[in-house]
N, C-alpha and C. Protein backbone atom coordinates (compact mmCIF):
# COMPACT_ATOMS: atom_id res chain seq x y z
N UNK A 1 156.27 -3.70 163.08
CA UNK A 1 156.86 -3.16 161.87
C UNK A 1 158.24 -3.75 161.60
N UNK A 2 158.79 -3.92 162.80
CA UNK A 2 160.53 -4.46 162.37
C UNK A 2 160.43 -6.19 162.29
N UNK A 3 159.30 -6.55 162.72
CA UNK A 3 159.18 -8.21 162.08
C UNK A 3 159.03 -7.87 160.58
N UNK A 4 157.96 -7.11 159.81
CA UNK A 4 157.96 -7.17 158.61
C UNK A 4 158.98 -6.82 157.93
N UNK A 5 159.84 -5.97 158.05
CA UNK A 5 161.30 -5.53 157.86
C UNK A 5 161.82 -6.84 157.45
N UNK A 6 161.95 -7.53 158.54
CA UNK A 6 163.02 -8.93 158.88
C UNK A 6 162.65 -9.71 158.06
N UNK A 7 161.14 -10.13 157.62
CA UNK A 7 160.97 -11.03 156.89
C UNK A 7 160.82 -10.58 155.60
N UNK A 8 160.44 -9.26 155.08
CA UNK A 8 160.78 -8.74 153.73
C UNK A 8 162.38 -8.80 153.65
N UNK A 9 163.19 -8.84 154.20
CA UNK A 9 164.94 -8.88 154.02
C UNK A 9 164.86 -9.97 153.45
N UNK A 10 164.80 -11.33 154.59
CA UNK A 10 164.96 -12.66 154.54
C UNK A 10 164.57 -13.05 153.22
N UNK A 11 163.10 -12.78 152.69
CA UNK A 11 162.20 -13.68 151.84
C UNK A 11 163.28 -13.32 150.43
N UNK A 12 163.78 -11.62 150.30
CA UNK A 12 164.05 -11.22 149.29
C UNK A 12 165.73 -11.67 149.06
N UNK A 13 166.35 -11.86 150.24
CA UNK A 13 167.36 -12.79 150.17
C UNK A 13 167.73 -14.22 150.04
N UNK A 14 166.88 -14.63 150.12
CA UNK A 14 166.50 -16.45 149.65
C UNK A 14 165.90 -16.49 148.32
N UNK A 15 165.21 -15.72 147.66
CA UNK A 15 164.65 -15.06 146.59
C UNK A 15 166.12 -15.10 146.02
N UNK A 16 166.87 -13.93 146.11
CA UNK A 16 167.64 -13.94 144.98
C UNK A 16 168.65 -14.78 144.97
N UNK A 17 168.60 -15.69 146.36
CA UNK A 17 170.22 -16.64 146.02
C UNK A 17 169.03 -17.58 144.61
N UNK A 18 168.04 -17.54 145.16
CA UNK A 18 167.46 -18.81 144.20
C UNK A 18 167.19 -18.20 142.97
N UNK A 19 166.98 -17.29 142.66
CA UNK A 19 167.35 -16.86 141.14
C UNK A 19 168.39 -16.62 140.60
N UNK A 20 169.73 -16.43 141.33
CA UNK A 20 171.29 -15.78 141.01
C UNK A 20 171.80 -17.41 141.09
N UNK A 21 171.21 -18.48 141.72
CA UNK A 21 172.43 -19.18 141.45
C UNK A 21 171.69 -20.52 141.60
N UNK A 22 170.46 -20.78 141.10
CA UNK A 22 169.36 -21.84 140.38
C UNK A 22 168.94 -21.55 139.05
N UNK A 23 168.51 -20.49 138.96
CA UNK A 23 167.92 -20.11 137.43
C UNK A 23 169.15 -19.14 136.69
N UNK A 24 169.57 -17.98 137.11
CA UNK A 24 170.72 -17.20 136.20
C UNK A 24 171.73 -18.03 135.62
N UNK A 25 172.68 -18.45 137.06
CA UNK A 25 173.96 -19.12 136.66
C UNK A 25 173.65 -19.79 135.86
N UNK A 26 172.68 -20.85 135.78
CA UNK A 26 172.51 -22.32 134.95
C UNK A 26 172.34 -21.86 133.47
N UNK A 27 171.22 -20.81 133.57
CA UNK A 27 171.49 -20.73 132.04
C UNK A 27 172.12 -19.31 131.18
N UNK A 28 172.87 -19.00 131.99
CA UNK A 28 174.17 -18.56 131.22
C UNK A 28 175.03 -19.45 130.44
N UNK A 29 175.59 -20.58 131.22
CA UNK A 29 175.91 -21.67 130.77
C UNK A 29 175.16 -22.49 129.65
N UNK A 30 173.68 -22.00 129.70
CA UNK A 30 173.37 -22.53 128.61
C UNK A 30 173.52 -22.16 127.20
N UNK A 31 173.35 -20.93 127.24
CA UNK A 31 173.00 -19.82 126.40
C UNK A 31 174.18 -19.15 125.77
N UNK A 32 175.30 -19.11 126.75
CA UNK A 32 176.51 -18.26 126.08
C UNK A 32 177.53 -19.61 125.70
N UNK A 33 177.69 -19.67 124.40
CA UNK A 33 178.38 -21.34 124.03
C UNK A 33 180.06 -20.87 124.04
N UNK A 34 180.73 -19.54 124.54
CA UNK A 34 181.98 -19.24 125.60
C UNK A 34 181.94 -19.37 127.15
N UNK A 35 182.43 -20.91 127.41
CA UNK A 35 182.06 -20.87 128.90
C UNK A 35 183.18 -20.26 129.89
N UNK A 36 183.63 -19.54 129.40
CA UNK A 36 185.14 -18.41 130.21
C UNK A 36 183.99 -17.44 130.23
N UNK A 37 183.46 -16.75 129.11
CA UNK A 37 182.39 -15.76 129.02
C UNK A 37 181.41 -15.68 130.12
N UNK A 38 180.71 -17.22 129.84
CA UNK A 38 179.41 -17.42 130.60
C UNK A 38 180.15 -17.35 132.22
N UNK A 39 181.44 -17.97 132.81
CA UNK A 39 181.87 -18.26 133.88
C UNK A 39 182.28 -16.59 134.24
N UNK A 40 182.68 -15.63 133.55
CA UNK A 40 183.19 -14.49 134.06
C UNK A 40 181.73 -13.43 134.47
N UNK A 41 180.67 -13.94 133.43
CA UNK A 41 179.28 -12.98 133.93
C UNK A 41 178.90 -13.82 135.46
N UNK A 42 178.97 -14.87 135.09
CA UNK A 42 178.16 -15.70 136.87
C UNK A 42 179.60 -15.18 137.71
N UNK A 43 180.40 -15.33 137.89
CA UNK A 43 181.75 -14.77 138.63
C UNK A 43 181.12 -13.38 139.33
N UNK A 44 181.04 -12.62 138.51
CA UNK A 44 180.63 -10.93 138.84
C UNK A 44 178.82 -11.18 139.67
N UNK A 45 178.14 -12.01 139.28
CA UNK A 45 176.83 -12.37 139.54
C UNK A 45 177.41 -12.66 141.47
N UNK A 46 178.07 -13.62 141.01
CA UNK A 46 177.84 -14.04 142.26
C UNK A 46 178.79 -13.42 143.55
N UNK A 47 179.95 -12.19 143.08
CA UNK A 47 180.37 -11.71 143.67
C UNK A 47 179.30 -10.33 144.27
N UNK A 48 178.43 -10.05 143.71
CA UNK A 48 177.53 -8.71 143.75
C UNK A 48 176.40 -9.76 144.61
N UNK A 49 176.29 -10.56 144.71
CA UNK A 49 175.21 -11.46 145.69
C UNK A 49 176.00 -12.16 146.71
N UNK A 50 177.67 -12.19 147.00
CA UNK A 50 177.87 -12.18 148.52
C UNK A 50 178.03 -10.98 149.07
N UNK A 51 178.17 -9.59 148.28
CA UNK A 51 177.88 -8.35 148.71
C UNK A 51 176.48 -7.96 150.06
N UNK A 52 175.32 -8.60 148.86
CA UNK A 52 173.82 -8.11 149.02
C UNK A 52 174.00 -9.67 150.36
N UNK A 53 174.45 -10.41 150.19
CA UNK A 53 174.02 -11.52 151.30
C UNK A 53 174.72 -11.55 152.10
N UNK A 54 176.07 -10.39 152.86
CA UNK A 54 176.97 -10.08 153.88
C UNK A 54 175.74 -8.37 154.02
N UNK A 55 175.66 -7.69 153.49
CA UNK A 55 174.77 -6.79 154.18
C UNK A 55 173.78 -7.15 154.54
N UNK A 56 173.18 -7.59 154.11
CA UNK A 56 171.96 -8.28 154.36
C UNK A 56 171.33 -8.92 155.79
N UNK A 57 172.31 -10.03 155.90
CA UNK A 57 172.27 -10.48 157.21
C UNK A 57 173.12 -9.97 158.62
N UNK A 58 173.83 -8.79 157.87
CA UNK A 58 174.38 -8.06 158.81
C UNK A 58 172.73 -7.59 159.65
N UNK A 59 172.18 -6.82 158.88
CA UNK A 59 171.07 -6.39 158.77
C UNK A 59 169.92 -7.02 159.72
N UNK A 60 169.77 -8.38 159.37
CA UNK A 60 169.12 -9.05 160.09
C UNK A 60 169.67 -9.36 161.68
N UNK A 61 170.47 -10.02 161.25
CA UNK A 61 171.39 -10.35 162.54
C UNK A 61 171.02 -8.67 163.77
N UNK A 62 171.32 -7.82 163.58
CA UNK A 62 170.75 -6.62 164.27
C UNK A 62 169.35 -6.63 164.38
N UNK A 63 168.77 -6.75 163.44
CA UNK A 63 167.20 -6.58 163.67
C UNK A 63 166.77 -7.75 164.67
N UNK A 64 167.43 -8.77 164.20
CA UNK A 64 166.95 -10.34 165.25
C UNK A 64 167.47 -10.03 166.87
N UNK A 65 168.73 -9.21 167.30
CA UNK A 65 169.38 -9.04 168.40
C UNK A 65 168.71 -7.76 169.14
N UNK A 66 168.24 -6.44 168.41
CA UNK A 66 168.50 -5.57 168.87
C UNK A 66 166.83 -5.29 169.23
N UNK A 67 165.76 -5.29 168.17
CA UNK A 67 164.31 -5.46 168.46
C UNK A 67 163.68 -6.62 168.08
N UNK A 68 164.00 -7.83 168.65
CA UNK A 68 163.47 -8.52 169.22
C UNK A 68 162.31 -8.75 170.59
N UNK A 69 161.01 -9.18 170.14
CA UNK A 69 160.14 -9.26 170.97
C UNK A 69 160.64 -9.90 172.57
N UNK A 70 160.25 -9.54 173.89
CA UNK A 70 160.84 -9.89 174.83
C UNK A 70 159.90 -11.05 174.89
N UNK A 71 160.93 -12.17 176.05
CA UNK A 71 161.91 -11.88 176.54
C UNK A 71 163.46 -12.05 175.90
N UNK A 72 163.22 -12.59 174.42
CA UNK A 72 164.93 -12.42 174.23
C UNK A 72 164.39 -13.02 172.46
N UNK A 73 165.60 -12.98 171.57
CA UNK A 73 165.38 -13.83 170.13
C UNK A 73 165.58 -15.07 170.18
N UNK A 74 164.93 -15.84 169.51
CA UNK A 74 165.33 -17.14 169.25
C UNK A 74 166.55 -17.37 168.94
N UNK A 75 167.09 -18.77 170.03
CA UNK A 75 168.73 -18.30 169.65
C UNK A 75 168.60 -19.47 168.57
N UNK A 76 168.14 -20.41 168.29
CA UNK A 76 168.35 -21.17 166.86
C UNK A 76 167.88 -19.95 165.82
N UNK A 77 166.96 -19.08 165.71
CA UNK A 77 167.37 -18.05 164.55
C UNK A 77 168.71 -17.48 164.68
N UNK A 78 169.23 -16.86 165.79
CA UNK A 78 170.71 -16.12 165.76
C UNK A 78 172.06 -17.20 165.26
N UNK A 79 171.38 -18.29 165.78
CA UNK A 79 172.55 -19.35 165.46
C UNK A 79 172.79 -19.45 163.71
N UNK A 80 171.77 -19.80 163.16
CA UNK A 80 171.45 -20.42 161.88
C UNK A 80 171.77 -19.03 160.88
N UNK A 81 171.54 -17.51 161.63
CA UNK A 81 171.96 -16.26 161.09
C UNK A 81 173.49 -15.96 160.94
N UNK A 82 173.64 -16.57 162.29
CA UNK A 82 175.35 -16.36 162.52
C UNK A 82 176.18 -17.22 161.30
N UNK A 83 175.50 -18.38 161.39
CA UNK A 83 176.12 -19.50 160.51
C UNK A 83 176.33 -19.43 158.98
N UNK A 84 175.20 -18.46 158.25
CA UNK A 84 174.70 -18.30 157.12
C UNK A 84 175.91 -16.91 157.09
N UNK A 85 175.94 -16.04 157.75
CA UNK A 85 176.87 -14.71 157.84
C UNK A 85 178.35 -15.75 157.54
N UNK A 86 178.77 -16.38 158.47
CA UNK A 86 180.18 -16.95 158.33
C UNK A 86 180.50 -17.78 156.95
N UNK A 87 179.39 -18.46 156.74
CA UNK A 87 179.34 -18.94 155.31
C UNK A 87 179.20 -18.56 153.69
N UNK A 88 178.27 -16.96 153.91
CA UNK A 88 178.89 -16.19 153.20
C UNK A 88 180.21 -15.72 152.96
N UNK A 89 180.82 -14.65 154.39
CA UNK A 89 182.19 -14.82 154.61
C UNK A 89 183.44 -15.50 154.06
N UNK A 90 183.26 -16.62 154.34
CA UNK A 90 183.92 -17.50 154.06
C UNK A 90 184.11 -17.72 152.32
N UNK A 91 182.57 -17.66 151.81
CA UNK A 91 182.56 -18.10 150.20
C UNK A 91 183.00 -17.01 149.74
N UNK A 92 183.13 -15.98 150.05
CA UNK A 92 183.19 -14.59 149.32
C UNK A 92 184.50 -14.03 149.52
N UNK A 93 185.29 -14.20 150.98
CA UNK A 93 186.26 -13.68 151.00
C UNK A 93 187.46 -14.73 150.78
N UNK A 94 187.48 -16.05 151.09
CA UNK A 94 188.37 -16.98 150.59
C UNK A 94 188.07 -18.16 149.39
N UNK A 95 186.91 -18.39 149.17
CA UNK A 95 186.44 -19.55 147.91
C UNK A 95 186.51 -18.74 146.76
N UNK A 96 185.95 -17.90 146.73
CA UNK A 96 185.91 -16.88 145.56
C UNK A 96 187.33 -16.13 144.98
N UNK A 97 188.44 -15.66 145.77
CA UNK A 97 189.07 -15.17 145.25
C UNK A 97 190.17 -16.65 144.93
N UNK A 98 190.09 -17.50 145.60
CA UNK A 98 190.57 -18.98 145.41
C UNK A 98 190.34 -19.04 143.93
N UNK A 99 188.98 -19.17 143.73
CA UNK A 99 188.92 -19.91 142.50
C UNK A 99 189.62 -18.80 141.50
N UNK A 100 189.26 -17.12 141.52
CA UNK A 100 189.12 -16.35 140.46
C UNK A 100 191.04 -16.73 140.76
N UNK A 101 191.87 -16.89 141.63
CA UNK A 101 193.16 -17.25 141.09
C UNK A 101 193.71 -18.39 140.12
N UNK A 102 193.22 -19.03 140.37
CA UNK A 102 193.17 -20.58 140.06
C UNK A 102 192.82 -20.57 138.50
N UNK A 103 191.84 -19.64 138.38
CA UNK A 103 191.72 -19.25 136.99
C UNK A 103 192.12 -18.32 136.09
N UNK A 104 192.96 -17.74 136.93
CA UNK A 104 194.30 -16.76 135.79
C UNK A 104 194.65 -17.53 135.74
N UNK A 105 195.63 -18.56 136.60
CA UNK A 105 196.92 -19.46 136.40
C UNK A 105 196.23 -20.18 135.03
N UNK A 106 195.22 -20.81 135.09
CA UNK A 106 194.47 -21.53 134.10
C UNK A 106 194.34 -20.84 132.60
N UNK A 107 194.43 -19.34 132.68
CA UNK A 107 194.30 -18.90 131.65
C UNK A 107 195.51 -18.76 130.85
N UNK A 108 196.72 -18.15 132.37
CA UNK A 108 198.13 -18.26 131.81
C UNK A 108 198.49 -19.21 131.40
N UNK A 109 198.51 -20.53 131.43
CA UNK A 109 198.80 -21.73 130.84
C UNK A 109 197.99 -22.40 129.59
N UNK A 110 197.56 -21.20 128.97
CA UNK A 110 196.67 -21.48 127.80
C UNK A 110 195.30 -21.79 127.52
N UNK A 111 194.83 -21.89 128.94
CA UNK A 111 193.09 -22.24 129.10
C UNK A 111 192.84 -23.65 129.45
N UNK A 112 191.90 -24.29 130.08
CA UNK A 112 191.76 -25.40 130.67
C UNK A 112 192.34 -26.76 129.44
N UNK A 113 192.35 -26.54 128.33
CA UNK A 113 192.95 -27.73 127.72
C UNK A 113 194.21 -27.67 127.78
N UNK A 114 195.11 -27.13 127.70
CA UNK A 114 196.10 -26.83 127.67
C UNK A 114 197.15 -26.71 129.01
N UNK A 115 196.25 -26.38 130.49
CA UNK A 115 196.66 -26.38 132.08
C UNK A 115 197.21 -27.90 132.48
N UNK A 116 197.68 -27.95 132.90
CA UNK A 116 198.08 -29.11 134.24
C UNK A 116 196.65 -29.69 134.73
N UNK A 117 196.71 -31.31 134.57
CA UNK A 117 195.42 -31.70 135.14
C UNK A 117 195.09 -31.20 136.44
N UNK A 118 196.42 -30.98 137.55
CA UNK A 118 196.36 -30.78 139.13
C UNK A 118 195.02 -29.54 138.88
N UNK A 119 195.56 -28.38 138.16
CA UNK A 119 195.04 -27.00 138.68
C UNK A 119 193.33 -27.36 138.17
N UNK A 120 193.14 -28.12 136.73
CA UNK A 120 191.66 -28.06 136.28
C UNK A 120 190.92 -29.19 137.59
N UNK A 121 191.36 -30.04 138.22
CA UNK A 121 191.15 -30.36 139.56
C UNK A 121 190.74 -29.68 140.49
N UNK A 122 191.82 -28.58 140.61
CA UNK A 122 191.41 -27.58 142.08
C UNK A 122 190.60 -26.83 141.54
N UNK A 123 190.43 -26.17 140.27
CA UNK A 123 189.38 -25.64 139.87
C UNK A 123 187.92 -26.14 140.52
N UNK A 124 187.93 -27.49 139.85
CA UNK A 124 186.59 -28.31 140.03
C UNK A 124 186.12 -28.28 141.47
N UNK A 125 187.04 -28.26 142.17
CA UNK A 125 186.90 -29.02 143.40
C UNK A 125 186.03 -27.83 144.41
N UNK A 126 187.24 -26.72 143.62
CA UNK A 126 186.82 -25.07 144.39
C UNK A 126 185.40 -25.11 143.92
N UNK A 127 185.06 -25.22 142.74
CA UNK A 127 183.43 -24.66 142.36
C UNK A 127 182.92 -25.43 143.29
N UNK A 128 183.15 -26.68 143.65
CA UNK A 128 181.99 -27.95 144.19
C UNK A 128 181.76 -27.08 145.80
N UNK A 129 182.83 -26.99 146.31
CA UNK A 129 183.02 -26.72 147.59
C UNK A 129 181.87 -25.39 147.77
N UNK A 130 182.18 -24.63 146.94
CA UNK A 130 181.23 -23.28 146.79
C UNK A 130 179.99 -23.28 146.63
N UNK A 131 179.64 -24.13 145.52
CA UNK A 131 178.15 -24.57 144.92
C UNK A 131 178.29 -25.37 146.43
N UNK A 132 178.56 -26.09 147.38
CA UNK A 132 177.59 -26.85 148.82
C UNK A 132 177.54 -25.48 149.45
N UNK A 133 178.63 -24.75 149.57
CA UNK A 133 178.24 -23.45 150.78
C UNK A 133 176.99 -23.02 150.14
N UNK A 134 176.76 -22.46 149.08
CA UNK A 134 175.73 -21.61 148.32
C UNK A 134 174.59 -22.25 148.61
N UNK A 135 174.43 -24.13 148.49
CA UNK A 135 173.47 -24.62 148.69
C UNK A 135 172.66 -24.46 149.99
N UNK A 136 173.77 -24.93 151.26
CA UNK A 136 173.91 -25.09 152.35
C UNK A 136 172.87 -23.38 153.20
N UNK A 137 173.70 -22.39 152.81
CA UNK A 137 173.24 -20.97 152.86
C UNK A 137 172.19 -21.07 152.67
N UNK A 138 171.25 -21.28 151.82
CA UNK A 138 170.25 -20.99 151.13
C UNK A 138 169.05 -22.04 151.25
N UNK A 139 169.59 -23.08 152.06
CA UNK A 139 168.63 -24.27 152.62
C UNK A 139 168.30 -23.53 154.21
N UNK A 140 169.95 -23.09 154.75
CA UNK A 140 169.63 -22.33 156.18
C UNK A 140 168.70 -21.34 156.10
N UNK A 141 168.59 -20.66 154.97
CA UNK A 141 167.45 -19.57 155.06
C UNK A 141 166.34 -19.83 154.52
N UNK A 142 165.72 -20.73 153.94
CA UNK A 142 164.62 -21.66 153.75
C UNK A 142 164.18 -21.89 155.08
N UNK A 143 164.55 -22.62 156.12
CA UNK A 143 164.80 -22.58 157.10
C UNK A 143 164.08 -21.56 157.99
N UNK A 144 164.83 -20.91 158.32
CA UNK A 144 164.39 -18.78 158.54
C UNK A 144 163.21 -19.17 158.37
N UNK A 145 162.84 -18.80 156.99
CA UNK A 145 161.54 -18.77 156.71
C UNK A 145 160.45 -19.34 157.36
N UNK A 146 160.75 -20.46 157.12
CA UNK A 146 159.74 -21.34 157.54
C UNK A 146 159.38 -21.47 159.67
N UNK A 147 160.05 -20.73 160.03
CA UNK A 147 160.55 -20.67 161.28
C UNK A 147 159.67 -18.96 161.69
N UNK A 148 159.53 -17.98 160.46
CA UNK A 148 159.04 -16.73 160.67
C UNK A 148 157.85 -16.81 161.22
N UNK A 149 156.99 -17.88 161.09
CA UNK A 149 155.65 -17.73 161.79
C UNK A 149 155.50 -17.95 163.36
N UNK A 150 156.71 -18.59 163.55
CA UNK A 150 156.60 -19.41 165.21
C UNK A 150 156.93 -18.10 165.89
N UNK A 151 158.03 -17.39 165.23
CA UNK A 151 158.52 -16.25 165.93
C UNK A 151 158.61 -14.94 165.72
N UNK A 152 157.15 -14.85 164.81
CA UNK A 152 157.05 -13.26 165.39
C UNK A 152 155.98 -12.82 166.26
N UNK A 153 156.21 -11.64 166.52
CA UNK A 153 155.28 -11.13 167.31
C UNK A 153 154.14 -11.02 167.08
N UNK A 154 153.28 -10.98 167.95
CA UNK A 154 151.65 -10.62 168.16
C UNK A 154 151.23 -9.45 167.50
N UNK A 155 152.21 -8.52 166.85
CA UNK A 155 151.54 -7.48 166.40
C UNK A 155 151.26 -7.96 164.76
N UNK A 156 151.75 -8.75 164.46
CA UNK A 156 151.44 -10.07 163.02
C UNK A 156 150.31 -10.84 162.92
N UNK A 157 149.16 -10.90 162.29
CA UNK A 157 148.44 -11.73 162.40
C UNK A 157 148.80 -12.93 162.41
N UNK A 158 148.65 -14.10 162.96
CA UNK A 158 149.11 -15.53 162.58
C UNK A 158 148.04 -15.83 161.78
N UNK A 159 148.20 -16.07 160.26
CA UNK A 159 147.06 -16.68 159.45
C UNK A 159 147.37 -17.77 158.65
């Protein structure tokens, strides 16, 4: 029962990075022709999905450590869990409030035409850096996945 747990978490967390930030983000940008607008709905999008993807693998990370089939968990799953946890972390508690600064200053200075080339730079640079973690995350749990059949238990059919 707590393998199916683990992999209903996982599937539904790779699930929504790939709808929140493959299909949503992109076409907000398409659709809303204010891209401060479109950038402040994906902003909130993607702050409410390092929420759900820091509980989440909190979540797992316990389920993978604590009932795990003996004699122990796969430590390349704990590793690649651990890694995906810090990389959330990381995007959520320092990339994210990085950029959302970066973009007052940007606003205080009249909006990106009007800013200092330096800051519409660090802007850019911050999204790029974020969009590889996001990628990176979300390839590691592709990953997971594909890894769920080797390692669950016998009480799973293998089919």
């Amino acid at each position: 029962m707590i393998d199916r747990i683990y992999i209903v978490l996982l599937a539904l967390l790779v699930g929504a990075q790939a709808a929140v930030g493959y299909l949503v983000a992109p076409t907000l940008f398409e659709v809303i022709s204010d891209r401060s607008l479109a950038g402040s709905i994906a902003g909130l999008m993607f702050e409410r999905m390092g929420w759900l993807s820091l509980a989440v693998l909190l979540i797992l990370l316990v389920l993978k450590l604590r009932f795990s089939a003996p004699p122990s968990p796969s430590k390349l799953s704990l590793i690649i869990l651990a890694i995906m946890l810090g990389l959330t972390a990381l995007g959520h508690f320092i990339i994210r409030p990085w950029i959302a600064h970066v973009r007052a200053m940007i606003q205080q200075s009249g909006g990106f035409e009007l800013c200092a080339p330096g800051m519409r730079m660090q802007f850019g640079v911050l999204h790029g850096v974020s969009s590889i973690l996001f990628l990176v995350i979300f390839v590691l749990g592709l990953i997971l996945l594909m890894r769920v059949k080797n390692e669950i238990s016998p009480s799973i059919p293998k089919s």
